[in-house]
Protein backbone atom coordinates (compact mmCIF):
# COMPACT_ATOMS: atom_id res chain seq x y z
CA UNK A 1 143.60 78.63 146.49
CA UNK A 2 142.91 81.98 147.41
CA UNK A 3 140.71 83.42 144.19
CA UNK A 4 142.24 86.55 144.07
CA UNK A 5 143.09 87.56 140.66
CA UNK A 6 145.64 90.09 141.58
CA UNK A 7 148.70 90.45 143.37
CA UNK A 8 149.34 93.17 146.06
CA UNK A 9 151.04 96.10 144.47
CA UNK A 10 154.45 98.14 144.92
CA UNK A 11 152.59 100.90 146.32
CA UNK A 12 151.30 99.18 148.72
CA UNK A 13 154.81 98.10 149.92
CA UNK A 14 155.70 101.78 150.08
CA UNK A 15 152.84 102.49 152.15
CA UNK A 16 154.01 99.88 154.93
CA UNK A 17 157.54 101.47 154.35
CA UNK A 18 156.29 104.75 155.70
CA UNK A 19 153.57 104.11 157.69
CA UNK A 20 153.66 100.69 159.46
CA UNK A 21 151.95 101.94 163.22
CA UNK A 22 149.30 102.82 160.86
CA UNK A 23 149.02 99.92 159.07
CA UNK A 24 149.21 97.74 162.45
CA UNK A 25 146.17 100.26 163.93
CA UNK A 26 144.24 99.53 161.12
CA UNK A 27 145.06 95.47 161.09
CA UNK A 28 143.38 95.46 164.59
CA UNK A 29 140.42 97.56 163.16
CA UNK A 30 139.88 95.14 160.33
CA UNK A 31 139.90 91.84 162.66
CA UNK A 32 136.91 93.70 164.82
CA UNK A 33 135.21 94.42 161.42
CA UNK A 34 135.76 90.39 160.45
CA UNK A 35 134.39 89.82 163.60
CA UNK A 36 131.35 91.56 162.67
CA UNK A 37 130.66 90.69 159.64
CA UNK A 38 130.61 86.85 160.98
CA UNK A 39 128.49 88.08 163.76
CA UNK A 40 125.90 89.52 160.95
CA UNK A 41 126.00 86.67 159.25
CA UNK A 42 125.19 84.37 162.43
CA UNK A 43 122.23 86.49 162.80
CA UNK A 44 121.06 86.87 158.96
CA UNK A 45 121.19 82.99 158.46
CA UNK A 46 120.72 81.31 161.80
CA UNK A 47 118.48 78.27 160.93
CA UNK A 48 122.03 77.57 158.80
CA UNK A 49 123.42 75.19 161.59
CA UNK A 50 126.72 75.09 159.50
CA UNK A 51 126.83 78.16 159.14
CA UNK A 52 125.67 79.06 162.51
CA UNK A 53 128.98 76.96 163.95
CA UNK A 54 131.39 78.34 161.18
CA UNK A 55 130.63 81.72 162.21
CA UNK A 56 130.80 81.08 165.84
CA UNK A 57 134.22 79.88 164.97
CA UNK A 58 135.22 82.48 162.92
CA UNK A 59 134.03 85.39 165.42
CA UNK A 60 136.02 83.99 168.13
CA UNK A 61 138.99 83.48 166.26
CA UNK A 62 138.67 87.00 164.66
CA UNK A 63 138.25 88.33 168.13
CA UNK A 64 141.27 86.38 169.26
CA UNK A 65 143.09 88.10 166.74
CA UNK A 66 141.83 91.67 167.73
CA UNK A 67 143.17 91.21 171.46
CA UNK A 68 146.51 90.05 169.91
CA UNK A 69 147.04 92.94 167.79
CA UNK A 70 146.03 95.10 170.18
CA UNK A 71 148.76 93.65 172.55
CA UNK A 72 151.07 94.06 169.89
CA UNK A 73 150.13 97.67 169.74
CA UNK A 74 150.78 98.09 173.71
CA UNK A 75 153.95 96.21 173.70
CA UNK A 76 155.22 99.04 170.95
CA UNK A 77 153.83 101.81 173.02
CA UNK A 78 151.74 102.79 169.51
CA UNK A 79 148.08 103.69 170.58
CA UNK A 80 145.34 102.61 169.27
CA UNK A 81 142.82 104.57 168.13
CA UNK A 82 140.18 105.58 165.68
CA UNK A 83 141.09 105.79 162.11
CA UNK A 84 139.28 106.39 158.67
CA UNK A 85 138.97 103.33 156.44
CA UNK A 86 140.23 101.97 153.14
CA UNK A 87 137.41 102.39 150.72
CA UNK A 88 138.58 99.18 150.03
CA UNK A 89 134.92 96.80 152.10
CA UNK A 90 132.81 99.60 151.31
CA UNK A 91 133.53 99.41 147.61
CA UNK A 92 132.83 95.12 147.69
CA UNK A 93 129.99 95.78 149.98
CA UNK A 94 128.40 98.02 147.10
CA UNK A 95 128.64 95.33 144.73
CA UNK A 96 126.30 92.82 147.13
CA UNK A 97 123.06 91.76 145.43
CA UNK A 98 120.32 92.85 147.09
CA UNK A 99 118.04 89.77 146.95
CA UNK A 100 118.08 86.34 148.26
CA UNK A 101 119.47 84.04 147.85
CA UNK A 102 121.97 86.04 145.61
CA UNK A 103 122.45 88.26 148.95
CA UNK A 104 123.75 85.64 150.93
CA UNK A 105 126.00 84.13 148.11
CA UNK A 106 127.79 87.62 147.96
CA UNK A 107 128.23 88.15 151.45
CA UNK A 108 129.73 85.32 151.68
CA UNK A 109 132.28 85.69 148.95
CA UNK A 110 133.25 89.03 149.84
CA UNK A 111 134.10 88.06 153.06
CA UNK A 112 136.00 85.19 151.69
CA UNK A 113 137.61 87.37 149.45
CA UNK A 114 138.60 90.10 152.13
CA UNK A 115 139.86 87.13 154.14
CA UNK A 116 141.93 86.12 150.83
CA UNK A 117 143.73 89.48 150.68
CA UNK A 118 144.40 89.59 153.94
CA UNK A 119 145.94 86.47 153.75
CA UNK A 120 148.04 87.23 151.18
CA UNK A 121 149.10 91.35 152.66
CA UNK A 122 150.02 88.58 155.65
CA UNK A 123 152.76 87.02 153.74
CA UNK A 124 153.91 89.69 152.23
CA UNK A 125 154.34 91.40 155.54
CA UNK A 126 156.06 88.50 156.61
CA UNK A 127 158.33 88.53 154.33
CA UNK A 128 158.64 92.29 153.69
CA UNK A 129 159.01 93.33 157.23
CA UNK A 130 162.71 93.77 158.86
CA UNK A 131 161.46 93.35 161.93
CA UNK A 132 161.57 89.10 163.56
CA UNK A 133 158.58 89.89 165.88
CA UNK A 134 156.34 91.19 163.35
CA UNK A 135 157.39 88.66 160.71
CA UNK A 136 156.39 85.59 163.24
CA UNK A 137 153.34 87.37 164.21
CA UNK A 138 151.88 87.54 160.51
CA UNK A 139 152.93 83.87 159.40
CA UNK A 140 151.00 82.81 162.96
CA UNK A 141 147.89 84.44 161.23
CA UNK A 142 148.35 83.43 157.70
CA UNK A 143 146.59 79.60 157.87
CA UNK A 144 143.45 81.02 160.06
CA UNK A 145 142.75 83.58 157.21
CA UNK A 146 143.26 81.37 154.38
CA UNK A 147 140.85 78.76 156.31
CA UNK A 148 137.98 81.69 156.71
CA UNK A 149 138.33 82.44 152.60
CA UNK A 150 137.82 78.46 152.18
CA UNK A 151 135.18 78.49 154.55
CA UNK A 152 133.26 81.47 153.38
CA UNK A 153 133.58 79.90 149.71
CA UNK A 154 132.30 76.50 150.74
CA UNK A 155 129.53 78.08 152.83
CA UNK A 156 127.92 80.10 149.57
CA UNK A 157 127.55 76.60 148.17
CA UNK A 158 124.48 76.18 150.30
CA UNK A 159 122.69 79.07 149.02
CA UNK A 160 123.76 78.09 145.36
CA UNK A 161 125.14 75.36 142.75
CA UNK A 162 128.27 75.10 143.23
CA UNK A 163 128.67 76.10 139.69
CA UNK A 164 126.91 79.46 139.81
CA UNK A 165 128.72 80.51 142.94
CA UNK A 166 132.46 79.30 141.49
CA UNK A 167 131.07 81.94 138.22
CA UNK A 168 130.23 84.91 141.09
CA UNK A 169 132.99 84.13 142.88
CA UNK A 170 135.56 84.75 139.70
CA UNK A 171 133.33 87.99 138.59
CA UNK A 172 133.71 89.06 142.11
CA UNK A 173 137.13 88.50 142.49
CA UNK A 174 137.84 90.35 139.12
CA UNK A 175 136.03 93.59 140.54
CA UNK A 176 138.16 93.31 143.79
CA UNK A 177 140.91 92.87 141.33
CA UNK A 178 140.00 96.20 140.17
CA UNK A 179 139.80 98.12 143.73
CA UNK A 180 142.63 97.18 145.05
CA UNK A 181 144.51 98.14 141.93
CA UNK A 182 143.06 101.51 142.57
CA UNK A 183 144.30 101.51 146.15
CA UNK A 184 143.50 103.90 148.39
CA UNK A 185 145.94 107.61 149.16
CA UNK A 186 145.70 106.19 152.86
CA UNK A 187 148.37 103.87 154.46
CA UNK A 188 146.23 100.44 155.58
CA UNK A 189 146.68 97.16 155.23
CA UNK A 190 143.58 96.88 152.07
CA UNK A 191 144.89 100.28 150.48
């Protein structure tokens, strides 16, 4: 369902062990970023009608989820504030064709497949975390995430056969396979 060919790895769990305020700053730094991203997309393709709703959707929601993280964050007295990325997007970003309508095809599934692991470091936190409040809060967000992956999948399929993007979509999936085995020293929630 999700595409990813990969499953989260123990080091990641260690990470959330010992640095969970800093994995919750940089979960509300990642749902501005989706936000983005499906605002840049809005504007790249806007005589897409679906596409132009989907993302209005999808920025909303994403938005939504900032302002509840962030109220997370306040009702743990943890502050938020600016923090230095995963190399986690940048690497996917890099591997974006540069033409159309290739382009558009691999924005698309890179933001599907952020969205997919994202859904699944969701679970996991859900059922990782001690913590009741936490654990409700990331099965709430599970279903919207794993909706944006299927949305951002069956979106690409207007820019391509559904064949060719299903092929780009597995060779993509196998190079995000690869960075997130690699991980990343600091403690976030695509490390």
């Amino acid at each position: 369902m999700l595409s990813l060919q990969s499953a989260s790895a123990a080091r990641w769990f260690a990470q959330v062990d010992t640095s969970l305020d800093q994995i919750l700053i940089d979960h509300a730094h990642c749902e501005k970023k989706a936000a983005g991203v499906a605002m840049n997309l809005l504007f790249s393709y806007v005589d897409n009608v679906a596409l132009a709703r989907a993302m209005t959707e999808i920025v909303n929601e994403e938005l939504e989820h900032f302002r509840l993280v962030l109220d997370l964050l306040e009702r743990r007295g943890i502050p938020f504030q600016k923090l230095t990325p995963s190399s986690y997007g940048q690497r996917l970003h890099e591997l974006i064709r540069k033409e159309e309508p290739g382009r558009a095809v691999d924005r698309l599934l890179v933001a599907g497949l952020i969205e997919a692991r994202s859904c699944e470091r969701f679970a996991l936190l859900a059922d990782h975390v001690a913590d009741q409040e936490l654990r409700d809060f990331y099965r709430g967000l599970f279903e919207s995430e794993a909706r944006h992956h299927s949305t951002y999948v069956r979106l690409a399929c207007d820019f391509a056969a559904e064949e060719a993007v299903r092929e780009r979509l597995h060779w993509l999936a196998a190079a995000e396979a690869a960075i997130i085995a690699t991980g990343d020293p600091l403690p976030r929630m695509h490390s």
